[in-house]
C-alpha atoms as a PDB file:
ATOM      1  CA  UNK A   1       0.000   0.000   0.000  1.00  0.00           C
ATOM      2  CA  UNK A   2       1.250   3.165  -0.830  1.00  0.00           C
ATOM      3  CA  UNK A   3       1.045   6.043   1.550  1.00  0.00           C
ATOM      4  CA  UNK A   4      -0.828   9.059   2.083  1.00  0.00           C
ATOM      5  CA  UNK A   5       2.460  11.502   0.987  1.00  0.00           C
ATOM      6  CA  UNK A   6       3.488   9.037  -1.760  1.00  0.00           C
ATOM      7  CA  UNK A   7       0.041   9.239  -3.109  1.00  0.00           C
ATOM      8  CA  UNK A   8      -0.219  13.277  -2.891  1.00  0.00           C
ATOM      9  CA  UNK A   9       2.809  13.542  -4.440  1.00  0.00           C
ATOM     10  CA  UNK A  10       1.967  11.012  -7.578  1.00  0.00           C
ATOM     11  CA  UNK A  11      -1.334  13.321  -8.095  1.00  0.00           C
ATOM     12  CA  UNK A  12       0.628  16.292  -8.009  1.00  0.00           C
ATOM     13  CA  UNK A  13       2.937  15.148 -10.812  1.00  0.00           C
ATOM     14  CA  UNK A  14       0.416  13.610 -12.700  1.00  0.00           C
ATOM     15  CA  UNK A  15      -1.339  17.430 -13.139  1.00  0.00           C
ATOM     16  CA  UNK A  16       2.643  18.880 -14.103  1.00  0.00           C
ATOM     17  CA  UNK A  17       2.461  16.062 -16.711  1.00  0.00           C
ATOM     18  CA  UNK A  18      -1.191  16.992 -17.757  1.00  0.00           C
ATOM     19  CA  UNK A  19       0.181  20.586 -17.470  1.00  0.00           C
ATOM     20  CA  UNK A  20       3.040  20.370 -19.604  1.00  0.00           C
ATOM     21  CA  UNK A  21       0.931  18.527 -22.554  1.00  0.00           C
ATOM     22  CA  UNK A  22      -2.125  20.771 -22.550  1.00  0.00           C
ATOM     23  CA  UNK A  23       0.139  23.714 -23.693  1.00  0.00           C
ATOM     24  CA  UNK A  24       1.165  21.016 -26.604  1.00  0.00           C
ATOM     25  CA  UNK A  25      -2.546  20.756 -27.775  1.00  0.00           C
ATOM     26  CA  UNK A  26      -4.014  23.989 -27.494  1.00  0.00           C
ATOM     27  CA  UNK A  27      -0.702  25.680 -29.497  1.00  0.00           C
ATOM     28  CA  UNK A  28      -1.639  22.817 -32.062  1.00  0.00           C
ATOM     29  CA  UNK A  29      -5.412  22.334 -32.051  1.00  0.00           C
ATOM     30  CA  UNK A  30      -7.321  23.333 -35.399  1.00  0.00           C
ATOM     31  CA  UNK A  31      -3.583  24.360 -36.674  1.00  0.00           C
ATOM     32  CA  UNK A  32      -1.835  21.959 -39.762  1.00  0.00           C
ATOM     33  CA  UNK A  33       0.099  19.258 -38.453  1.00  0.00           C
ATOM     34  CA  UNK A  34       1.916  16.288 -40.321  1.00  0.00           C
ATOM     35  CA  UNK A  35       0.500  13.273 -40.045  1.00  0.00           C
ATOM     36  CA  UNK A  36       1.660   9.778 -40.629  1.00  0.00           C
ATOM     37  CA  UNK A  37      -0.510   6.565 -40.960  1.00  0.00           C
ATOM     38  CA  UNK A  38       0.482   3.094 -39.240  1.00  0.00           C
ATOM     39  CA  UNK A  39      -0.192  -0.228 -40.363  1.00  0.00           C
ATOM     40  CA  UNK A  40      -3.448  -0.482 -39.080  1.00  0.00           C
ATOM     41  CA  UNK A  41      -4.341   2.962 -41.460  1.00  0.00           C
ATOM     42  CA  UNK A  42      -4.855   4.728 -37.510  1.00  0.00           C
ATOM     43  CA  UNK A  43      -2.926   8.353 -37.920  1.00  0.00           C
ATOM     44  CA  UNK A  44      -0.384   9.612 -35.750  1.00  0.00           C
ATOM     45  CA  UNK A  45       0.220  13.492 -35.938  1.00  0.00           C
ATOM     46  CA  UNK A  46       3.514  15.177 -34.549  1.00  0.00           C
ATOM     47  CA  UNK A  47       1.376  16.335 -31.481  1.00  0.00           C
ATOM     48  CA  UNK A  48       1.097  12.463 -30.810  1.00  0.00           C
ATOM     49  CA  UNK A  49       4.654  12.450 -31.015  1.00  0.00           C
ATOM     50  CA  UNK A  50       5.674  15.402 -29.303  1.00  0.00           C
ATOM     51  CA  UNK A  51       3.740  15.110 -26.411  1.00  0.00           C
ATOM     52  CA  UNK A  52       4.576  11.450 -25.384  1.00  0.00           C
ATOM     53  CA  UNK A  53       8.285  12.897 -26.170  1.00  0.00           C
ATOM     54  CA  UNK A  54       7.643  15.189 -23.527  1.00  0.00           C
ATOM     55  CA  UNK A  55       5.970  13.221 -21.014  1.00  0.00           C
ATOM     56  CA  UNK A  56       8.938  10.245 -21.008  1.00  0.00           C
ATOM     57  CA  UNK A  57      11.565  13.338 -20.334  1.00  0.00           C
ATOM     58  CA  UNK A  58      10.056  14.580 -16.900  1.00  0.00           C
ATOM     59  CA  UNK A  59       9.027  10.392 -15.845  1.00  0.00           C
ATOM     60  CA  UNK A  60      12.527   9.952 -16.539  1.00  0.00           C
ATOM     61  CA  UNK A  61      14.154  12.876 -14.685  1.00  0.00           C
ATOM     62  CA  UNK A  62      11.343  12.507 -11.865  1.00  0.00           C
ATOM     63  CA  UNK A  63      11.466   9.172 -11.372  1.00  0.00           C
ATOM     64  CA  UNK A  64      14.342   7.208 -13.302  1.00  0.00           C
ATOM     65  CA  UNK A  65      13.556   3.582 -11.506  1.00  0.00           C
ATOM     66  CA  UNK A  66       9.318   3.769 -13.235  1.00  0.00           C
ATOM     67  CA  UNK A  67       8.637   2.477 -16.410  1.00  0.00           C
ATOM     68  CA  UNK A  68       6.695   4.124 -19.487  1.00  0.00           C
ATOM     69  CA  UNK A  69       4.545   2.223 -21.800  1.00  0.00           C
ATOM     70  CA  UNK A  70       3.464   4.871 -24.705  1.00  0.00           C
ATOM     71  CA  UNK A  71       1.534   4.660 -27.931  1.00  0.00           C
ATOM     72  CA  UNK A  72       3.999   5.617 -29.823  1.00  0.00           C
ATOM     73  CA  UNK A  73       7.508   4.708 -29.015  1.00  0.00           C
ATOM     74  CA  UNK A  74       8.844   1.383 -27.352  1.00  0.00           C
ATOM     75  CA  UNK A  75       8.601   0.441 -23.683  1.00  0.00           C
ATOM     76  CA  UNK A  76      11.129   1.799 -21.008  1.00  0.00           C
ATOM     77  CA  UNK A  77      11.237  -0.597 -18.050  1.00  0.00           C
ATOM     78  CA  UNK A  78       8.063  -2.103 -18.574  1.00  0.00           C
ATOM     79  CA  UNK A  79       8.386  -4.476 -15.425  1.00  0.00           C
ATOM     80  CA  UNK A  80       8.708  -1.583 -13.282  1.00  0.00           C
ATOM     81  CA  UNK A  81       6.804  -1.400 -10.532  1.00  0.00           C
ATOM     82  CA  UNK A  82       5.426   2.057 -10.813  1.00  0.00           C
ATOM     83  CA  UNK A  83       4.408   2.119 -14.669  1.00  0.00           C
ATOM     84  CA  UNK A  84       3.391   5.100 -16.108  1.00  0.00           C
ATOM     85  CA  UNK A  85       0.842   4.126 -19.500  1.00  0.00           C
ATOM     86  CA  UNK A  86       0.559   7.127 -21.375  1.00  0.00           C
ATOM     87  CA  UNK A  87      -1.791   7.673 -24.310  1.00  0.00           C
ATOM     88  CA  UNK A  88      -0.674  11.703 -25.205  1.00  0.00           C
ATOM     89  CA  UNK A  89      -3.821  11.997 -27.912  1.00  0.00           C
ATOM     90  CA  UNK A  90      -6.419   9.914 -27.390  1.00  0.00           C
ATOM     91  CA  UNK A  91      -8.909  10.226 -30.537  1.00  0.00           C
ATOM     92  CA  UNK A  92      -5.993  11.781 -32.586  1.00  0.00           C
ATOM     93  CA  UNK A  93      -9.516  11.598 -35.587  1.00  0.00           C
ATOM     94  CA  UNK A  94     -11.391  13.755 -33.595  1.00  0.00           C
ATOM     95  CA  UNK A  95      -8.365  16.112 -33.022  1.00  0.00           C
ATOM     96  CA  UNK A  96      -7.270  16.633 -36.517  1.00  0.00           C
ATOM     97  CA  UNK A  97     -10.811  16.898 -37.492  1.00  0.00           C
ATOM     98  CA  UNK A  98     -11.222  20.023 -34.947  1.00  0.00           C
ATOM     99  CA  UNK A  99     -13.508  18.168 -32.443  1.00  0.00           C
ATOM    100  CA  UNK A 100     -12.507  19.022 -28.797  1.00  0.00           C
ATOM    101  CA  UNK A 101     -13.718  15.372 -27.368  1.00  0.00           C
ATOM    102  CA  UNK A 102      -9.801  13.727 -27.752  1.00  0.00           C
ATOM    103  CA  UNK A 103      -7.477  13.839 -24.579  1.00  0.00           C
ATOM    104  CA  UNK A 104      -4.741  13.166 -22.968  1.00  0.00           C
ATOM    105  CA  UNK A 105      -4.493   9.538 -20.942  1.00  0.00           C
ATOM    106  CA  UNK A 106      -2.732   8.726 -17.727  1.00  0.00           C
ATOM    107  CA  UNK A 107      -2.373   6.054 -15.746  1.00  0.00           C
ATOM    108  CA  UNK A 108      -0.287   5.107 -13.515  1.00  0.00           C
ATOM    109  CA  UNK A 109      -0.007   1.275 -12.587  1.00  0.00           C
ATOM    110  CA  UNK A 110       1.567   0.006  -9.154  1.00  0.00           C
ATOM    111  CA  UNK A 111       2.646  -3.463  -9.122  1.00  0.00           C
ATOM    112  CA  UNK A 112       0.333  -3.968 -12.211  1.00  0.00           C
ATOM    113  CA  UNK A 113      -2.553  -2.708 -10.338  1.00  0.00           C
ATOM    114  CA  UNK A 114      -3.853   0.809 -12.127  1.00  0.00           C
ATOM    115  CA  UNK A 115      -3.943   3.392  -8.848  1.00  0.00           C
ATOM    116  CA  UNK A 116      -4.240   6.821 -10.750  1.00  0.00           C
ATOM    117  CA  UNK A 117      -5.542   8.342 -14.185  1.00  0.00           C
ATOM    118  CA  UNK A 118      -6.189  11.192 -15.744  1.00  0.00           C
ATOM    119  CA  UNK A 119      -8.148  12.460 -18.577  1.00  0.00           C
ATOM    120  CA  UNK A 120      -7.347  15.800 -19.228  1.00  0.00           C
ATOM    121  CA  UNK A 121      -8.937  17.540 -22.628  1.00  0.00           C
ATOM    122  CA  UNK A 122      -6.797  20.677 -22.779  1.00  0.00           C
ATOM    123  CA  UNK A 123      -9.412  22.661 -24.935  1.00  0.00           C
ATOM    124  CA  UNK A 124     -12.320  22.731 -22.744  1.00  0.00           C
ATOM    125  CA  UNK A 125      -9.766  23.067 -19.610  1.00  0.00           C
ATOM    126  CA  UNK A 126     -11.445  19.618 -18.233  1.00  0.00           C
ATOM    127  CA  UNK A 127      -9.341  17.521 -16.189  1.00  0.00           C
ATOM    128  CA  UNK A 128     -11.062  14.234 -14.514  1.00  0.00           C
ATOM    129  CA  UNK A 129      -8.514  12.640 -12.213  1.00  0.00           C
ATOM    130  CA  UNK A 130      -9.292   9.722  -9.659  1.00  0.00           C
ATOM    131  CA  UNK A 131      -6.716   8.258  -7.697  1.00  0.00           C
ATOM    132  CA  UNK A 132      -7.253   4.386  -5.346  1.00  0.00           C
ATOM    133  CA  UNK A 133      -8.013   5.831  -1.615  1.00  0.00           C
ATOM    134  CA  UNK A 134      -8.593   9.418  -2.734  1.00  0.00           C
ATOM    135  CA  UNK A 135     -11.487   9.749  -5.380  1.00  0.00           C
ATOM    136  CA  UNK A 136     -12.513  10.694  -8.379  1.00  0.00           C
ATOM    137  CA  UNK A 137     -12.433  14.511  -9.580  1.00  0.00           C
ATOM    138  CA  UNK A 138     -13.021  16.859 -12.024  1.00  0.00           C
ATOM    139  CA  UNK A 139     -11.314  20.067 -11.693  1.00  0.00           C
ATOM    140  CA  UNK A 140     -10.505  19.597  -7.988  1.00  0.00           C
ATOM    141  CA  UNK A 141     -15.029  18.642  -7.382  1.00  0.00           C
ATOM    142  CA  UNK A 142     -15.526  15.292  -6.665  1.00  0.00           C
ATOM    143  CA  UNK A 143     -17.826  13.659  -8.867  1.00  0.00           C
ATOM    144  CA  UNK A 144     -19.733  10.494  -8.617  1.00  0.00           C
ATOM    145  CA  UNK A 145     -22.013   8.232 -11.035  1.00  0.00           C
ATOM    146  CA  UNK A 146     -25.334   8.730 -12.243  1.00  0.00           C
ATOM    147  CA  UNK A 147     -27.276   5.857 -10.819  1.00  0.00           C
ATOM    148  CA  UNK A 148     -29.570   3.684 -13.444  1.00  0.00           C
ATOM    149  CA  UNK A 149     -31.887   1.053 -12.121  1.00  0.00           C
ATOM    150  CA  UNK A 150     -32.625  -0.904 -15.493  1.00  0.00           C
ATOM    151  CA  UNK A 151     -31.183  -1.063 -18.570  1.00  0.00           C
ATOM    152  CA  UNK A 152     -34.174   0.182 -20.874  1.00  0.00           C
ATOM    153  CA  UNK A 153     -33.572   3.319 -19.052  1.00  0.00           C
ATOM    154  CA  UNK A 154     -29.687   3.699 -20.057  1.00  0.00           C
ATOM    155  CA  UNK A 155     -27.769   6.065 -21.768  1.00  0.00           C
ATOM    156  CA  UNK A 156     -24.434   4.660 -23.074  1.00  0.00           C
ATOM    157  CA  UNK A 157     -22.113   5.330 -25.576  1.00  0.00           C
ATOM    158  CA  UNK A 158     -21.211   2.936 -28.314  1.00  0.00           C
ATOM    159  CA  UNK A 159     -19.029   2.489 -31.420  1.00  0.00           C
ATOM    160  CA  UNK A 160     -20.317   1.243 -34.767  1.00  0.00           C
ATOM    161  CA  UNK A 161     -19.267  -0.632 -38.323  1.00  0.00           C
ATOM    162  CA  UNK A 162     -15.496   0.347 -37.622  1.00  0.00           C
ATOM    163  CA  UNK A 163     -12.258  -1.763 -38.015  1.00  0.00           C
ATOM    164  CA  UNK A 164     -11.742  -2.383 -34.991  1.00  0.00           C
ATOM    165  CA  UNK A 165     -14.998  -3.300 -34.080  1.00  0.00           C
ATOM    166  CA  UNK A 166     -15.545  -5.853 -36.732  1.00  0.00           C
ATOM    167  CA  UNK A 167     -16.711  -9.194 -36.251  1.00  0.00           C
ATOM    168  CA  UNK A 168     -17.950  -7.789 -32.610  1.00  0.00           C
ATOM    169  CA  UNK A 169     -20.641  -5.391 -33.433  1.00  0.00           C
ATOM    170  CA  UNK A 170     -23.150  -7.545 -33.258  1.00  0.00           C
ATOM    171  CA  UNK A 171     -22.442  -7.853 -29.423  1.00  0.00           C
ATOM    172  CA  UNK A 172     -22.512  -4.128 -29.182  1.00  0.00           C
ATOM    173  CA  UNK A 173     -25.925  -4.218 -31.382  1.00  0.00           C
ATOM    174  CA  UNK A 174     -27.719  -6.252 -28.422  1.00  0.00           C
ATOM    175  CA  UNK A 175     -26.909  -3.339 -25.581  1.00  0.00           C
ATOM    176  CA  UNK A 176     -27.982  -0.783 -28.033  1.00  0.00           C
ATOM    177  CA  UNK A 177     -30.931  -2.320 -28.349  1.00  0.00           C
ATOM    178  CA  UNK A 178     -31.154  -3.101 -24.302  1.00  0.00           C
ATOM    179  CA  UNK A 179     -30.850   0.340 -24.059  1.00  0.00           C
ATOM    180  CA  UNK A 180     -32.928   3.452 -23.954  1.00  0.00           C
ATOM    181  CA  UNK A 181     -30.992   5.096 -26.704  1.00  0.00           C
ATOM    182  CA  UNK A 182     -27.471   5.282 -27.314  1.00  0.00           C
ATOM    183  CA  UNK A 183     -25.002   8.146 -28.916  1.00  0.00           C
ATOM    184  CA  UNK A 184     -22.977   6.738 -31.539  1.00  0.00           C
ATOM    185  CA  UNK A 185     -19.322   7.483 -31.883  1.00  0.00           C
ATOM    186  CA  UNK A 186     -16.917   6.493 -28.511  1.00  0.00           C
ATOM    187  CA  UNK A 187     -14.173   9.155 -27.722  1.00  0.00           C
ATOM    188  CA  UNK A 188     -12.139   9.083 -24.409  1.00  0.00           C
ATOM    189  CA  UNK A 189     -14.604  12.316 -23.314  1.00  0.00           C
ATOM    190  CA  UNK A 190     -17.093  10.131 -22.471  1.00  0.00           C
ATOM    191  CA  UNK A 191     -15.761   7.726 -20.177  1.00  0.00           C
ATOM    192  CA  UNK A 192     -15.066  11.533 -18.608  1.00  0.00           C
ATOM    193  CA  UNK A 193     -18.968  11.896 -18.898  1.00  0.00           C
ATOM    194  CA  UNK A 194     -20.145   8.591 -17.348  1.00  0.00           C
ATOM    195  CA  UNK A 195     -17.435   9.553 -14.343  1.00  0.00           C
ATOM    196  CA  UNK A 196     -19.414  12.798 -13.680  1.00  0.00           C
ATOM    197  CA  UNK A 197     -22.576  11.593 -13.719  1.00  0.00           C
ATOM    198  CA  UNK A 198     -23.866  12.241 -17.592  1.00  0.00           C
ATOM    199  CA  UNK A 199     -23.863   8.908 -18.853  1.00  0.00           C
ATOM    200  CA  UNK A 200     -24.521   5.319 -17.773  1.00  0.00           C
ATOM    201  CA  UNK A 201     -22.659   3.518 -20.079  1.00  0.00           C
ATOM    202  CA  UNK A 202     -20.050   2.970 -22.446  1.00  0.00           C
ATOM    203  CA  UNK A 203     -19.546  -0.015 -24.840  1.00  0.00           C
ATOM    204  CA  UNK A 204     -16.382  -0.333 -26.797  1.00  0.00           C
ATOM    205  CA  UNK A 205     -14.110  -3.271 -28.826  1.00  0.00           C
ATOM    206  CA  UNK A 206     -10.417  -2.583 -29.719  1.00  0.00           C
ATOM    207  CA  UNK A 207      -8.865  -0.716 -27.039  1.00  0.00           C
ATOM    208  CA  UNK A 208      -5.344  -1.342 -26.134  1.00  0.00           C
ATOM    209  CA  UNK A 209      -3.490  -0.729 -23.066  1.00  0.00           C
ATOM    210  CA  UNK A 210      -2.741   2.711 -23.197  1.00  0.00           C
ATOM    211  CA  UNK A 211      -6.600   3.184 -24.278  1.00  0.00           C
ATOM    212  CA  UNK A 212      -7.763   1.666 -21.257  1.00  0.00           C
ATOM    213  CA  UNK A 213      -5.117   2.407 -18.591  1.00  0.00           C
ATOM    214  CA  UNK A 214      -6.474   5.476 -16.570  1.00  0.00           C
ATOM    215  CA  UNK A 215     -10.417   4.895 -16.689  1.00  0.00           C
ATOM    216  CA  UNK A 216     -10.879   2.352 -14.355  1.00  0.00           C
ATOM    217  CA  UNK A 217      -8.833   5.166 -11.572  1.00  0.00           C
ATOM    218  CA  UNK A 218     -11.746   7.139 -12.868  1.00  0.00           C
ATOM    219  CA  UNK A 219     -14.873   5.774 -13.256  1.00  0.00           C
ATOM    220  CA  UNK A 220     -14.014   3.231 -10.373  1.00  0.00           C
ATOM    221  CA  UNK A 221     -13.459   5.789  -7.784  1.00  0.00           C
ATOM    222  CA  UNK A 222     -16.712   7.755  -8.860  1.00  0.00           C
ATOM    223  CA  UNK A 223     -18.968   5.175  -8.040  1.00  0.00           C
ATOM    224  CA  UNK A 224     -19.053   2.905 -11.291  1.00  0.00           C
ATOM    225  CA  UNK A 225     -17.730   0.339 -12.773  1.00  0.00           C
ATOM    226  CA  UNK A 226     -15.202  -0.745 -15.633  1.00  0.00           C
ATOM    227  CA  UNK A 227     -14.600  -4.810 -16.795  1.00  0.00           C
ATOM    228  CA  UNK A 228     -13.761  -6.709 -19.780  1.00  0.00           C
ATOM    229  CA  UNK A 229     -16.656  -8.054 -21.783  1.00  0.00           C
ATOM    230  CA  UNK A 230     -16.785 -11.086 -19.237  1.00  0.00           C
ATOM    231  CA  UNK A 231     -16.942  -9.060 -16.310  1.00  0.00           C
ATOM    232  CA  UNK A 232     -13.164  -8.874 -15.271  1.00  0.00           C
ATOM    233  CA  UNK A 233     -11.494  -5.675 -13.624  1.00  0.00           C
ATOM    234  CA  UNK A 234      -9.285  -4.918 -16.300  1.00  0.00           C
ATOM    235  CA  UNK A 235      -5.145  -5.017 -15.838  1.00  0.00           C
ATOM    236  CA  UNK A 236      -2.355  -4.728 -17.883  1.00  0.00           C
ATOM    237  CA  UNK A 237      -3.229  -8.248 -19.730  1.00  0.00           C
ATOM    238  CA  UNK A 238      -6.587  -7.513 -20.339  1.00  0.00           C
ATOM    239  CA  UNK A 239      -8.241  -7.840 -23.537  1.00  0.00           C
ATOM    240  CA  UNK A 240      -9.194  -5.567 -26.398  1.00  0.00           C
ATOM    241  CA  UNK A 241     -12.453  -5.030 -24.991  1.00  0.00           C
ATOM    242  CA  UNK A 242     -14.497  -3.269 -22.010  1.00  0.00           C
ATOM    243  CA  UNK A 243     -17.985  -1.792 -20.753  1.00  0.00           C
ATOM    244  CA  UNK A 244     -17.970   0.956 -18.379  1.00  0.00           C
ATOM    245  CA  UNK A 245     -21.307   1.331 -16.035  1.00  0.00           C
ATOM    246  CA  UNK A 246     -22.015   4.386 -13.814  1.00  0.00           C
ATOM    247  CA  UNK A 247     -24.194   1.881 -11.628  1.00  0.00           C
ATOM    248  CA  UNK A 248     -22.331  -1.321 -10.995  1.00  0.00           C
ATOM    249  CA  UNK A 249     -25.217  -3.582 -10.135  1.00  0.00           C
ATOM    250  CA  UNK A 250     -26.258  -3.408 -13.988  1.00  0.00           C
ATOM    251  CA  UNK A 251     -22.936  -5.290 -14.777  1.00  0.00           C
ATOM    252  CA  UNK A 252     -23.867  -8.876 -14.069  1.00  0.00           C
ATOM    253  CA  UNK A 253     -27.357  -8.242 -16.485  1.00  0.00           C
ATOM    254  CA  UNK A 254     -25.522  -6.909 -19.187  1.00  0.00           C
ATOM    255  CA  UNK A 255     -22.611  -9.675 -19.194  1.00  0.00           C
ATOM    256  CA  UNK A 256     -24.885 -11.885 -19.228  1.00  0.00           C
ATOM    257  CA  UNK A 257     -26.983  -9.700 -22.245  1.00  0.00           C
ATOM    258  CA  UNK A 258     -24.082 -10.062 -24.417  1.00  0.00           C
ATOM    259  CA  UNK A 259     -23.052 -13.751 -24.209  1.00  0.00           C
ATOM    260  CA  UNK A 260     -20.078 -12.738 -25.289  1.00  0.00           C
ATOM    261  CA  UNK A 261     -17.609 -15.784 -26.428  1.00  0.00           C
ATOM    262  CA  UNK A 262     -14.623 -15.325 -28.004  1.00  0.00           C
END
């Protein structure tokens, strides 16, 4: 268990990090950038680049012994056992297509547990941390869950007909359809949104580690609840998939909605 100080002090460099790679985005944000396109036709822009750059310099000179698992450069000490999982532009789409709903993710995992994570969207100056034995925040408030008693009555946000959610969307098609309605389109916002109360759920297939890494922090500490598509908390060897729920008790009915087998 970590201490009280240790913890503080974690936060407190987590928001210099957040910080930092806000100034990155805004001087960037509806500005040309160069963009590259990996294997999997997903773009990376220099602000990807530049920012995760950024963040593995001060990890580094702030704490030399953690490791760093990034999106876009190789692991650095990845059986640490502080590791910092950094995603610098999550929904790097919606920012080079001038939609304020990407952000930066944290997390921070101790002994392979995630503890801390941020989501910090540096154009709307939002900044959702939650930290294990602390809370869940936005902007220094705590924030809690929105509380949903059946699932006809849900909210949730869902992906559709993408890449990454082929062969799977059927799955996806049976909570929509559980649901009361659903907005279509998943960005790392909304798991920001379900934290504080303004959604109840959010259904998605493909994420990887550094996707996933700082919601459960979140969303956990707030009063919901984050698993893989069989109901497992997620770790650092989860799978590609996970269902966020502002009211927890909805989790067994909606595991068991999806019969998910894979």
């Amino acid at each position: 268990m970590l201490t009280q100080k240790q913890t503080s002090e974690l936060i407190s460099f987590s928001h210099q990090l957040a910080d930092a790679i806000g100034q990155i985005h805004r001087k960037y944000f509806r500005q040309p950038v160069s963009t590259e396109y990996k294997e999997d036709t997903s773009p990376v822009t220099q602000v990807d680049k530049e920012s995760e750059e950024l963040m593995r310099e001060m990890v580094m000179k702030q704490y030399p012994d953690h490791g760093i698992i990034g999106e876009e450069y190789p692991p650095h000490q990845p059986d640490a056992e502080f590791v910092w999982i950094i995603d610098p532009v999550d929904g790097t789409k919606y920012f080079m297509t001038g939609h304020p709903t990407f952000a930066l993710l944290l997390g921070l995992a101790y002994q392979r547990k995630f503890i801390l994570g941020v989501i910090d969207q540096a154009i709307s100056r939002e900044r959702w941390l939650g930290a294990d034995g602390v809370g869940s925040f936005l902007n220094g408030e705590t924030i809690t869950t929105r509380k949903c008693a059946v699932l006809d009555k849900m909210i949730i946000s869902r992906p559709g007909f993408e890449w990454h959610t082929e062969g799977r969307d059927h799955y996806i098609d049976k909570l929509w359809k559980a649901s009361h309605w659903a907005q279509w389109g998943v960005a790392p916002y909304d798991y920001g949104l379900l934290a504080a109360g303004h959604l109840d759920a959010v259904i998605t297939a493909g994420p990887l580690l550094h996707d996933y890494a700082a919601l459960g922090p979140i969303i956990n500490n707030a009063g919901g609840l984050i698993t893989d598509w069989y109901g497992n908390e997620l770790t650092m060897d989860s799978p590609n998939h996970i269902i966020a729920v502002g009211s927890p008790e909805l989790m067994p009915e909606i595991i068991q909605l999806l019969e998910f087998n894979e």
